[in-house]
C-alpha atoms as a PDB file:
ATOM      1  CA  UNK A   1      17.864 -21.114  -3.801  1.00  0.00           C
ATOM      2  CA  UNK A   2      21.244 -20.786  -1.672  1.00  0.00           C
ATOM      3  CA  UNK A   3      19.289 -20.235   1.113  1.00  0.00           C
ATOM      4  CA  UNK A   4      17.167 -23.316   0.950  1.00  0.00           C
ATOM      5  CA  UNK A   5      13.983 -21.350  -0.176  1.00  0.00           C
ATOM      6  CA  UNK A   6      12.369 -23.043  -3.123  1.00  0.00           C
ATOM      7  CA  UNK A   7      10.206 -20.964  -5.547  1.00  0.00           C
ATOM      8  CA  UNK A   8       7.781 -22.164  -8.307  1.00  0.00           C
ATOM      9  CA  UNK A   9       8.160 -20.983 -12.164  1.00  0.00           C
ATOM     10  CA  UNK A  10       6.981 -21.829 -14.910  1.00  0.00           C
ATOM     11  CA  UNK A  11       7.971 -21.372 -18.912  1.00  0.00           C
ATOM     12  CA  UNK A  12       6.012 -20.707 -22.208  1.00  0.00           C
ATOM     13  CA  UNK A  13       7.338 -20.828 -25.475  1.00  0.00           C
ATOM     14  CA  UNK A  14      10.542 -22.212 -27.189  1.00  0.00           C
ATOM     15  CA  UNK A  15      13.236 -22.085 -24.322  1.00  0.00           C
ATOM     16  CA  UNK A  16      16.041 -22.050 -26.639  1.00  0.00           C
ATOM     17  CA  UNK A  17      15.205 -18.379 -27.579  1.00  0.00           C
ATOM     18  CA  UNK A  18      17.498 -15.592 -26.598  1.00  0.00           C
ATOM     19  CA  UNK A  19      17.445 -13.569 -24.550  1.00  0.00           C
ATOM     20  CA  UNK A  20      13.956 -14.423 -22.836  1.00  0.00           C
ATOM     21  CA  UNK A  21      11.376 -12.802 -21.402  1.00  0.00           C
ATOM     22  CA  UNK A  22      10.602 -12.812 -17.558  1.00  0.00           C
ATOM     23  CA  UNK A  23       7.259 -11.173 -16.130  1.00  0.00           C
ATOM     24  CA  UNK A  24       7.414  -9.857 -12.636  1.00  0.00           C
ATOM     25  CA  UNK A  25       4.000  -9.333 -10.585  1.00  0.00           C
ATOM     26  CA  UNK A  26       3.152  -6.881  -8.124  1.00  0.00           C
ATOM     27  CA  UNK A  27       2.075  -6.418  -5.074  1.00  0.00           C
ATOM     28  CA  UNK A  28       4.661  -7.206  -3.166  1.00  0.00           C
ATOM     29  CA  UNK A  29       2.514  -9.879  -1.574  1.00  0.00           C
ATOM     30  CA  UNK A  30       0.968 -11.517  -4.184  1.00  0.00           C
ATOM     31  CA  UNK A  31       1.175 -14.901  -6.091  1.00  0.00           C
ATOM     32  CA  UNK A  32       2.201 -14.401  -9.802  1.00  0.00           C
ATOM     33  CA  UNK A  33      -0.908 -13.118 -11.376  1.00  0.00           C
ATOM     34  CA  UNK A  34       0.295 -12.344 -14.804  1.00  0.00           C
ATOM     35  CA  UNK A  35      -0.856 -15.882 -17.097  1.00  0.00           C
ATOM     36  CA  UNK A  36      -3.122 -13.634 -19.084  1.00  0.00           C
ATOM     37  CA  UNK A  37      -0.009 -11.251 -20.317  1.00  0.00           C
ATOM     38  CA  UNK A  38       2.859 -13.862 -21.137  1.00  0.00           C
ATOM     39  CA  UNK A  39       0.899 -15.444 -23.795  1.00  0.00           C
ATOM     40  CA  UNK A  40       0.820 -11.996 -25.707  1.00  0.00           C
ATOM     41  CA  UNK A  41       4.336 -12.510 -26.820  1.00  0.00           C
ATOM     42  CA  UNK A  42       5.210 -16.390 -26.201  1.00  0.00           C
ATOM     43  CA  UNK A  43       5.756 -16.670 -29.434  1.00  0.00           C
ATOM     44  CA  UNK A  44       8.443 -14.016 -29.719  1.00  0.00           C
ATOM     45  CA  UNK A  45      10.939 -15.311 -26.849  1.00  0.00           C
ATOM     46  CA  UNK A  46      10.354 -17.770 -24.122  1.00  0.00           C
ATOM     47  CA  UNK A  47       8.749 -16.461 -20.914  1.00  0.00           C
ATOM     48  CA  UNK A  48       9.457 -16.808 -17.972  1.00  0.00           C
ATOM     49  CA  UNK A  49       6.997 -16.175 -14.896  1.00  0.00           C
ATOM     50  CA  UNK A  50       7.497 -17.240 -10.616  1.00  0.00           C
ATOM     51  CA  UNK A  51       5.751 -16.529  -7.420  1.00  0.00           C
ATOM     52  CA  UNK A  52       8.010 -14.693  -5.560  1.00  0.00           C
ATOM     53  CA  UNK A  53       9.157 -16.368  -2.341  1.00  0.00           C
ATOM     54  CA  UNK A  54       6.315 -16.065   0.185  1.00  0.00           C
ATOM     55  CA  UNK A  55       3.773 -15.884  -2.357  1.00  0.00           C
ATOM     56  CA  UNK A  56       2.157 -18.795  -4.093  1.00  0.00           C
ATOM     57  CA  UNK A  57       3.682 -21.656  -4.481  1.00  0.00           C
ATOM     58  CA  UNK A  58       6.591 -20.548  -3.133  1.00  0.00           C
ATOM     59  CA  UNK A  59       6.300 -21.282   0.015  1.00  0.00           C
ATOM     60  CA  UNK A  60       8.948 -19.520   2.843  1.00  0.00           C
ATOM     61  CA  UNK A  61       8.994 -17.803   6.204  1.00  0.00           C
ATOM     62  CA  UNK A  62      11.344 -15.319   7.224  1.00  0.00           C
ATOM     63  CA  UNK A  63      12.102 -11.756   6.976  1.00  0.00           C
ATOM     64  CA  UNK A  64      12.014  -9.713   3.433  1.00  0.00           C
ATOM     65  CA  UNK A  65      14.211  -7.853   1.682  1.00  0.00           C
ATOM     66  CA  UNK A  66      14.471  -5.981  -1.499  1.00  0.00           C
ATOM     67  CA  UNK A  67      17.962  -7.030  -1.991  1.00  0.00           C
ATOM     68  CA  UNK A  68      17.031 -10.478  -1.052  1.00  0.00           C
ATOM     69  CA  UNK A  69      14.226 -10.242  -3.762  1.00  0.00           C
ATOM     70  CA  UNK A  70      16.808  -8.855  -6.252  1.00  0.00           C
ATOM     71  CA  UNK A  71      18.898 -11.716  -5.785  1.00  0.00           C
ATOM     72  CA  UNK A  72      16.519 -14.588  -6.312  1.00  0.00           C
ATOM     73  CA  UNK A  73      16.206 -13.404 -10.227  1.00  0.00           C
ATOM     74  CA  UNK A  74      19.702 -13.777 -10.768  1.00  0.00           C
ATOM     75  CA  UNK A  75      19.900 -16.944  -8.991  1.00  0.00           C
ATOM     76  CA  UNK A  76      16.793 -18.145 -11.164  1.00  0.00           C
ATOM     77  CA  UNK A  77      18.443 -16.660 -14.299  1.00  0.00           C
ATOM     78  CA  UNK A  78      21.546 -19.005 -13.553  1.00  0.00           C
ATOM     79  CA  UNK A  79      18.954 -22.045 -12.547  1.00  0.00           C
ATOM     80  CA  UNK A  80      17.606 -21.271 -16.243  1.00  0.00           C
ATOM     81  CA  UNK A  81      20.894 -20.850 -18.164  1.00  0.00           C
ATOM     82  CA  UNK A  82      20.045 -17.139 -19.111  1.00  0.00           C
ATOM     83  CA  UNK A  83      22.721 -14.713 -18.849  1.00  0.00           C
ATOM     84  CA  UNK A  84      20.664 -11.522 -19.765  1.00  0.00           C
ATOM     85  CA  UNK A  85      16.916 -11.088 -20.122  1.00  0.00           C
ATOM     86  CA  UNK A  86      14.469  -9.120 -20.909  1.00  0.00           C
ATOM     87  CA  UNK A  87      12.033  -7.707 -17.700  1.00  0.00           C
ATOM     88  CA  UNK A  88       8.584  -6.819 -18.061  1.00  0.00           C
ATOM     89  CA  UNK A  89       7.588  -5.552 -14.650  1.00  0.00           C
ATOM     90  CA  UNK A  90       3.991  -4.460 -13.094  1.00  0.00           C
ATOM     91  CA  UNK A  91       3.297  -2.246 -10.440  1.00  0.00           C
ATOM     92  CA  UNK A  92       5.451  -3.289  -7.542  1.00  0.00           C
ATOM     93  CA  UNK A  93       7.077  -5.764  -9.865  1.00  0.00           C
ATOM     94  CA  UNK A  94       8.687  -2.604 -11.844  1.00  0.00           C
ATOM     95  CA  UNK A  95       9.702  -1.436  -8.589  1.00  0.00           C
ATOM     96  CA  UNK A  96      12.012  -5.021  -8.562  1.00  0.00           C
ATOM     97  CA  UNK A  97      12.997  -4.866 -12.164  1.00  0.00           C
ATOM     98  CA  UNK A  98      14.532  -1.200 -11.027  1.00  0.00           C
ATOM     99  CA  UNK A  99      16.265  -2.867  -8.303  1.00  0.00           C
ATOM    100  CA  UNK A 100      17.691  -5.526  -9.971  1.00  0.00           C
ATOM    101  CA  UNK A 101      19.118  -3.296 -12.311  1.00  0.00           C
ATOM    102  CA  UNK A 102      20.946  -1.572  -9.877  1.00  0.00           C
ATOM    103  CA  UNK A 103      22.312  -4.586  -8.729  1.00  0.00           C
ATOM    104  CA  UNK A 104      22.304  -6.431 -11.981  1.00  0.00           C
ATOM    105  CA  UNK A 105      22.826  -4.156 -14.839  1.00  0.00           C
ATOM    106  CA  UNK A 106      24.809  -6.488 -16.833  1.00  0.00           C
ATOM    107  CA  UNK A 107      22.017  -9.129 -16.606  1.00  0.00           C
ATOM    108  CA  UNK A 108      18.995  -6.830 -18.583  1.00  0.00           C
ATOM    109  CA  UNK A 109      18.776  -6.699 -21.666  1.00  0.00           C
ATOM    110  CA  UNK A 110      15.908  -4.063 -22.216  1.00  0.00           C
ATOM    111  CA  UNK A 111      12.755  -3.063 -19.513  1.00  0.00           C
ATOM    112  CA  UNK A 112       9.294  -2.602 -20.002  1.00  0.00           C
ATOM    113  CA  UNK A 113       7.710  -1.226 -16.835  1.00  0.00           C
ATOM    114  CA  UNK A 114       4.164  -0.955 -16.139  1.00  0.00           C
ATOM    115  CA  UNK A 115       1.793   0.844 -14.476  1.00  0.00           C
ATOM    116  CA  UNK A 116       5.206   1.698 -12.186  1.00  0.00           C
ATOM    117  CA  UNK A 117       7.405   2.686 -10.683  1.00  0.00           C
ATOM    118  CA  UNK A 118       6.088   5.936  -9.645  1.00  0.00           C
ATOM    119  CA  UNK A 119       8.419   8.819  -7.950  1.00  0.00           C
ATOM    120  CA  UNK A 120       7.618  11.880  -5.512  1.00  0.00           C
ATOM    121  CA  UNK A 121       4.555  11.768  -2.914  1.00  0.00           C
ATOM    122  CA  UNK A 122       2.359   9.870  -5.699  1.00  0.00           C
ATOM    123  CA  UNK A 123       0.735   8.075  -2.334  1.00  0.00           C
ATOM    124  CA  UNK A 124      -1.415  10.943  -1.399  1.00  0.00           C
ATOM    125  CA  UNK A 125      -2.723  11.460  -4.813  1.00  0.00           C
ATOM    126  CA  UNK A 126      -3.481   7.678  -5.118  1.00  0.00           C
ATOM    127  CA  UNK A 127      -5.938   7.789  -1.685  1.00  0.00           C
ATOM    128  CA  UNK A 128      -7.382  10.925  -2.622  1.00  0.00           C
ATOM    129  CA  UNK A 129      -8.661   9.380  -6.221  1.00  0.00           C
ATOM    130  CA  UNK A 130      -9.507   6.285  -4.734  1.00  0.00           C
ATOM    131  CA  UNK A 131     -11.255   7.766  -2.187  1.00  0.00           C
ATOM    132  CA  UNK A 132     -13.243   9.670  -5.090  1.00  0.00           C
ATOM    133  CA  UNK A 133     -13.952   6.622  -6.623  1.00  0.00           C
ATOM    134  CA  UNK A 134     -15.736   5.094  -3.390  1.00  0.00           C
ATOM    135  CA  UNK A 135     -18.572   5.608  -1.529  1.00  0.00           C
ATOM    136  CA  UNK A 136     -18.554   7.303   1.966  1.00  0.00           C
ATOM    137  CA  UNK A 137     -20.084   4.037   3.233  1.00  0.00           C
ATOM    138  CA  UNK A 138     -17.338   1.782   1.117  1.00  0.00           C
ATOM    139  CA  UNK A 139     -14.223   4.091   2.821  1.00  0.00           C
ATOM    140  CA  UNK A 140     -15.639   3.385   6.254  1.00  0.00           C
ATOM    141  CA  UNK A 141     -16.497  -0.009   5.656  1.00  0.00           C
ATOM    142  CA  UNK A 142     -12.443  -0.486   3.835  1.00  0.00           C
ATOM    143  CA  UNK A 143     -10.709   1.358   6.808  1.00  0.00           C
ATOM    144  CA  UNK A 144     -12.666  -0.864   9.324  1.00  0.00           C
ATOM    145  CA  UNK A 145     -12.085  -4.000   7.641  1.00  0.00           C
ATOM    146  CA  UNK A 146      -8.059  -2.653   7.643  1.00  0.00           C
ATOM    147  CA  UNK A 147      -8.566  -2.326  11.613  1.00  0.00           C
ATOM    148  CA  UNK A 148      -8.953  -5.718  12.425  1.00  0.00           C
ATOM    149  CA  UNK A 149      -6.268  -7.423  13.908  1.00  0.00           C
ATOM    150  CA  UNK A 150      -7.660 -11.172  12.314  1.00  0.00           C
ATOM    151  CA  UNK A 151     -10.392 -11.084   9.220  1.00  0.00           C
ATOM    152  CA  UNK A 152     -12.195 -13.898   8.410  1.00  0.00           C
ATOM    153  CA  UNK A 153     -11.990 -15.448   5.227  1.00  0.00           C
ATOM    154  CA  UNK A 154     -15.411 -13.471   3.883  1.00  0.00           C
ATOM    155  CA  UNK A 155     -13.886 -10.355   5.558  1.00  0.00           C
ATOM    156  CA  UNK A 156     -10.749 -10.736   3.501  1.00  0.00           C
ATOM    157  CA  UNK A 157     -12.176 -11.225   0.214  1.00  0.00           C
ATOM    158  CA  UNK A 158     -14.591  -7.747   0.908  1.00  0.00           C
ATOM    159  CA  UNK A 159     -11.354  -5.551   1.489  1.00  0.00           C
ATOM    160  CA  UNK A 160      -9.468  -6.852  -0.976  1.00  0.00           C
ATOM    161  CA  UNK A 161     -12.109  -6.238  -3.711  1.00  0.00           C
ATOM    162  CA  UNK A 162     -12.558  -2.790  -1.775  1.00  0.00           C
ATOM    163  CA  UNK A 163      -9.064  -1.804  -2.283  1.00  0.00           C
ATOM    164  CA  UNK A 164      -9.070  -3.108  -5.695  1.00  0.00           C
ATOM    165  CA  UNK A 165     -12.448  -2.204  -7.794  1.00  0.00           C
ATOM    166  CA  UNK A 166     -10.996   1.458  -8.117  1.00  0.00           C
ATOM    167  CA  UNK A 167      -8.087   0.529 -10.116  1.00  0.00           C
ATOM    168  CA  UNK A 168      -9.893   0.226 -13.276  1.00  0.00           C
ATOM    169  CA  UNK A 169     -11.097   2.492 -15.736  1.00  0.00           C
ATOM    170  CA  UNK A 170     -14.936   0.651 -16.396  1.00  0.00           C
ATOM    171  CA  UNK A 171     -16.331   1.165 -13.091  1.00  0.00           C
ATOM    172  CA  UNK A 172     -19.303  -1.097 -14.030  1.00  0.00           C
ATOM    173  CA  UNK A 173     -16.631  -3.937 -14.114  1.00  0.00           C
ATOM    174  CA  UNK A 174     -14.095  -3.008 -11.564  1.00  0.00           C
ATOM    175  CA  UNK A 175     -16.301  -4.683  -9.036  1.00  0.00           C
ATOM    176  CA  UNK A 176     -15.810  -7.897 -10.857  1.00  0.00           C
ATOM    177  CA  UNK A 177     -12.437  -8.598 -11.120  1.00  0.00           C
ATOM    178  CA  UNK A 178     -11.646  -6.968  -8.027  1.00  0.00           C
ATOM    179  CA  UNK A 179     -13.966  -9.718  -6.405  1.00  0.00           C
ATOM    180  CA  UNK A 180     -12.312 -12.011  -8.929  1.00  0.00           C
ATOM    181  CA  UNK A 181      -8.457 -11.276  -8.667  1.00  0.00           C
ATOM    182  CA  UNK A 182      -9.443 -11.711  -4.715  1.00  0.00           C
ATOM    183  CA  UNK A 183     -10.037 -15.134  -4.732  1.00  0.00           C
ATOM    184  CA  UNK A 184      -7.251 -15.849  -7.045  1.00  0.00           C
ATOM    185  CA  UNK A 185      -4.759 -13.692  -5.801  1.00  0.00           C
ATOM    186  CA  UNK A 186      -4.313 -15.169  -2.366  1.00  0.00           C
ATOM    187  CA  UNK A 187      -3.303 -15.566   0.204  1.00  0.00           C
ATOM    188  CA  UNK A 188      -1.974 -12.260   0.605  1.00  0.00           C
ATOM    189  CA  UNK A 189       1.541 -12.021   2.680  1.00  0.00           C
ATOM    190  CA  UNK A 190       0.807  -9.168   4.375  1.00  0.00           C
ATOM    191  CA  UNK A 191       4.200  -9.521   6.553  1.00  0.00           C
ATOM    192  CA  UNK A 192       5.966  -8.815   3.044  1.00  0.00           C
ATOM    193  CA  UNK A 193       3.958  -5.995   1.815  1.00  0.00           C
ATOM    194  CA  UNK A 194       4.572  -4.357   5.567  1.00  0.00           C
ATOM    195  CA  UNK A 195       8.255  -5.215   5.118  1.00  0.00           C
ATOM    196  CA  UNK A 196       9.062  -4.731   1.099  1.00  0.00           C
ATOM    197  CA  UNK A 197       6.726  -1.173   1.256  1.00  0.00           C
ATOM    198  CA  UNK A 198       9.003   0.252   4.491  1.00  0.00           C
ATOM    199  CA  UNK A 199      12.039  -0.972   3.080  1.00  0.00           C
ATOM    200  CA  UNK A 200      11.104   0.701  -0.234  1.00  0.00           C
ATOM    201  CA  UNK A 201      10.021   3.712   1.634  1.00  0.00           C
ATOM    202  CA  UNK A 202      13.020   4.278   3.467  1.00  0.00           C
ATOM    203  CA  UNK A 203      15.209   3.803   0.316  1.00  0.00           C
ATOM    204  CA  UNK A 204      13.096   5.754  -2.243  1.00  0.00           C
ATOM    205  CA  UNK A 205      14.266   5.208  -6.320  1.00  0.00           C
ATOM    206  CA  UNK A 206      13.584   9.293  -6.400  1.00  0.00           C
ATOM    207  CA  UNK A 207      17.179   9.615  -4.760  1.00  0.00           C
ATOM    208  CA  UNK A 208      18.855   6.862  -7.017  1.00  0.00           C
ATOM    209  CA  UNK A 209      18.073   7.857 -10.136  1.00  0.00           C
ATOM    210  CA  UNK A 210      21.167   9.272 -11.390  1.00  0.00           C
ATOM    211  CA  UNK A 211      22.951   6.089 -10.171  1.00  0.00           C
ATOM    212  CA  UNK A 212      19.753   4.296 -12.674  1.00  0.00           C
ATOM    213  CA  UNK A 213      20.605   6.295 -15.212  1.00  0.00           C
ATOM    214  CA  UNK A 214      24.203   5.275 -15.960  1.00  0.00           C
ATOM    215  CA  UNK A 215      23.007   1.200 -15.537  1.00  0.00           C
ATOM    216  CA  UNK A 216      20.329   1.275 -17.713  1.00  0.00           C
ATOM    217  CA  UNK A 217      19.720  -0.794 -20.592  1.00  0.00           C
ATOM    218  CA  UNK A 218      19.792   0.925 -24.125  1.00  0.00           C
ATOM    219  CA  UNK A 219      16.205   0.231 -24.195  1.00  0.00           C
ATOM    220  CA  UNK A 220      13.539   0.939 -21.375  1.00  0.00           C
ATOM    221  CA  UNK A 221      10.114   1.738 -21.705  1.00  0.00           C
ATOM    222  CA  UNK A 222       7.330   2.977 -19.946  1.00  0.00           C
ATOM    223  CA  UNK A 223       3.196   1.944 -19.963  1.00  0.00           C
ATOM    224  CA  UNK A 224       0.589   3.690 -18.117  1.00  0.00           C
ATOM    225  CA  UNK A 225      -2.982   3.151 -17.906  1.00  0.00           C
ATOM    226  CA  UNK A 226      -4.776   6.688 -17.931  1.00  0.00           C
ATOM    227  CA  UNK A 227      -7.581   6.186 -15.493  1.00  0.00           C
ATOM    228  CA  UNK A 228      -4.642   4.150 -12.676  1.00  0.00           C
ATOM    229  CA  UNK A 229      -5.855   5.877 -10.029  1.00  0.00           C
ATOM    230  CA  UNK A 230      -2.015   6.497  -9.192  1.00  0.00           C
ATOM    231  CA  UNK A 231      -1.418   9.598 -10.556  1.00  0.00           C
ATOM    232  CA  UNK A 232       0.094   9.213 -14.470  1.00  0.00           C
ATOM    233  CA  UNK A 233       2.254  12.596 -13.828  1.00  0.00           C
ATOM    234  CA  UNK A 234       4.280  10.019 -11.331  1.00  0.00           C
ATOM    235  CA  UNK A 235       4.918   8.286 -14.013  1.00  0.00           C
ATOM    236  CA  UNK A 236       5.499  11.386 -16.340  1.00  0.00           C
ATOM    237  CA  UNK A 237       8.474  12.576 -13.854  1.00  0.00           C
ATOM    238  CA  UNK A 238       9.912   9.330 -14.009  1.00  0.00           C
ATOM    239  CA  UNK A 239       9.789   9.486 -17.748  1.00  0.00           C
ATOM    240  CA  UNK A 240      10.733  12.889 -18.036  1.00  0.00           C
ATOM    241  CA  UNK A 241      14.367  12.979 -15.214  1.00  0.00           C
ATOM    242  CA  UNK A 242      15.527   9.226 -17.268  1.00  0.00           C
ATOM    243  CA  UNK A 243      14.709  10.699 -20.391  1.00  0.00           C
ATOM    244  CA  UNK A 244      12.614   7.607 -21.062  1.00  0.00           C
ATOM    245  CA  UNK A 245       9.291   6.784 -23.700  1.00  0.00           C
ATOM    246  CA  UNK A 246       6.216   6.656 -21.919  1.00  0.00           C
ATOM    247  CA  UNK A 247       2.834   5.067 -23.459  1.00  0.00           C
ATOM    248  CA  UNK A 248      -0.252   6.093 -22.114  1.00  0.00           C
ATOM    249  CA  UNK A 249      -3.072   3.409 -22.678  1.00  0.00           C
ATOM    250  CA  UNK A 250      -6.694   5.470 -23.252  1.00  0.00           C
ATOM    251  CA  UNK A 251      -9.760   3.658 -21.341  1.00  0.00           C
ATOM    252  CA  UNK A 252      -7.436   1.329 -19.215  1.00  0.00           C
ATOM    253  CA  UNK A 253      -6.576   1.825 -15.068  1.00  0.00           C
ATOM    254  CA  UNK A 254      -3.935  -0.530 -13.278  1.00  0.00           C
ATOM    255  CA  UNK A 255      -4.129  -3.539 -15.057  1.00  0.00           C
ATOM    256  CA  UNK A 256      -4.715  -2.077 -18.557  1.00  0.00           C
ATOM    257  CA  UNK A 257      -4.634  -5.056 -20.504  1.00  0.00           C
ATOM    258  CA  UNK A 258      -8.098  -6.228 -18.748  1.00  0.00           C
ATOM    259  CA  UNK A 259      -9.520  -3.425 -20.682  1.00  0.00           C
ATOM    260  CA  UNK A 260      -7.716  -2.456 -23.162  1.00  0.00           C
ATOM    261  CA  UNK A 261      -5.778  -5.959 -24.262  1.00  0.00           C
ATOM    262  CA  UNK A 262      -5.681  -5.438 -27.784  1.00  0.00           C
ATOM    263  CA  UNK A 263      -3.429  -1.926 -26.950  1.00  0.00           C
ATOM    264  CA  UNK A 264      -1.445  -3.715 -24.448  1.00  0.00           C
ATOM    265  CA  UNK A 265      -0.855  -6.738 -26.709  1.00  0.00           C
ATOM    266  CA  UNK A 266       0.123  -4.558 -29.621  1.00  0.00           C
ATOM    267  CA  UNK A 267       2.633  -2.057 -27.455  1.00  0.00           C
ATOM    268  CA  UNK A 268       3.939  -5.566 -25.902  1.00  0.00           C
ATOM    269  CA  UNK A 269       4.836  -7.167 -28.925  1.00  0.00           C
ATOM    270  CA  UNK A 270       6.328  -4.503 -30.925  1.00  0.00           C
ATOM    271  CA  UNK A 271       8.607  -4.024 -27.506  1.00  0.00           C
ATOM    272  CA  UNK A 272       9.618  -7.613 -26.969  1.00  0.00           C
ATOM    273  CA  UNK A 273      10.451  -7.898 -31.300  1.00  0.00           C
ATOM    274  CA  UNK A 274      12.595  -4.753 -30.797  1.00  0.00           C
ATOM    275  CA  UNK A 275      14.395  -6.030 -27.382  1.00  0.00           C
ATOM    276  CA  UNK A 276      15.007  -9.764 -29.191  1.00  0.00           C
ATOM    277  CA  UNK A 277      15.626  -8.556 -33.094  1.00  0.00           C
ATOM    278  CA  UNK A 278      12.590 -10.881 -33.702  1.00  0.00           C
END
């Protein structure tokens, strides 16, 4: 990158399709977690997929920044010859495909943004659902593990998968790949979650959204999971002040194509045919 950083990607599919694809994971924290989803329409465009810098592979230290974020995907558009693509953001990673369209307009082709980004004080409906979803003994036990100043490596893999079971609609499986994404998903940069989340904070998208609305690509769509235990009507607002689609996915929570793939594959492929003229 200009700065020296060096992040990891990787490509599926013929890379001589245009415009491509690129998948953009949550967290902000995380390693790219999103190998189950770019096969789903591979054969459509190319896709494109990278652990943000921090995360993963890619390994830096130094201070974050949203703007700094929004950069590397143009600079990694450039390293892969792609002057517009197509962005398929999750959670936190929809949060980034916003801001890179405010920076980037000219560079998006279409949007698809799931489970995200979410507008107004969603936050306090999000703990209070969670919290419904939990034991009293699992909230103490979650907010005690989040007290430590150093976890162990057992101690991080319990409050991960205690943050995480409750964002999925089958409660007899959200155990599972909470405890699963929580050995795969790591390590977590927490430093960048702290950062990214009071950057994002102090710069809300609720009081740029009129300066979204004129950048926007002629095609943007929203995909919810109806049990997320961040509240849908977030989502609905969103929808509702850019006068944009919004798909609600029955029987699925934050990472709806766990349990519901054959929706998400379906919605996901009749978006990325539309956004490419395949």
């Amino acid at each position: 990158m200009s700065d020296e950083a060096q992040l990891r990607w990787v490509a599926l599919g013929d890379r001589n399709g245009k415009p491509p694809v690129v998948m953009l994971h949550g967290g902000p924290g995380l390693p790219d977690y999103l190998g189950d989803v770019a096969p789903m329409v591979a054969d459509l465009a190319p896709v494109y997929r990278y652990d943000q810098r921090g995360t993963g592979r890619s390994r830096w230290d130094g201070r974050h920044s949203l703007a700094r974020h929004a950069d590397d995907l143009a600079e990694l558009l450039d390293a892969w010859d792609v002057p517009r693509a197509v962005l398929i953001g999750h959670s936190y990673g929809s949060d980034l495909a916003i801001r890179f369209c405010l920076a980037h307009s000219d560079r998006v082709a279409a949007m698809l943004l799931m489970c995200g980004p979410f507008v107004g004080d969603w936050r306090t409906g999000y703990r209070a659902e969670r919290d419904r979803r939990m034991s009293q003994t699992q909230q103490e036990r979650l907010r005690e593990l989040e007290e430590l100043p150093r976890r162990t490596e057992e101690q991080e893999l319990e409050l991960l998968s205690l943050a995480w079971f409750t964002d999925h609609s089958a409660h007899e499986h959200g155990w599972h790949w909470a405890a699963q994404a929580a050995r795969r998903r790591r390590p977590v940069n927490w430093a960048m979650n702290s950062e990214l989340g009071g950057e994002g904070r102090a710069d809300p998208l609720d009081g740029r959204l009129a300066e979204l609305r004129a950048c926007l690509p002629a095609r943007v769509e929203l995909l919810a999971g109806v049990d997320d235990p961040r509240p849908v009507s977030a989502l609905e607002a969103l929808a509702l002040r850019l006068a944009l689609p919004l798909t609600r996915i029955e029987g699925a929570g934050h990472e709806p194509w766990l349990e519901q793939p054959g929706a998400v594959r379906a919605h996901l492929r009749r978006f990325v045919r539309s956004a490419v003229g395949a």
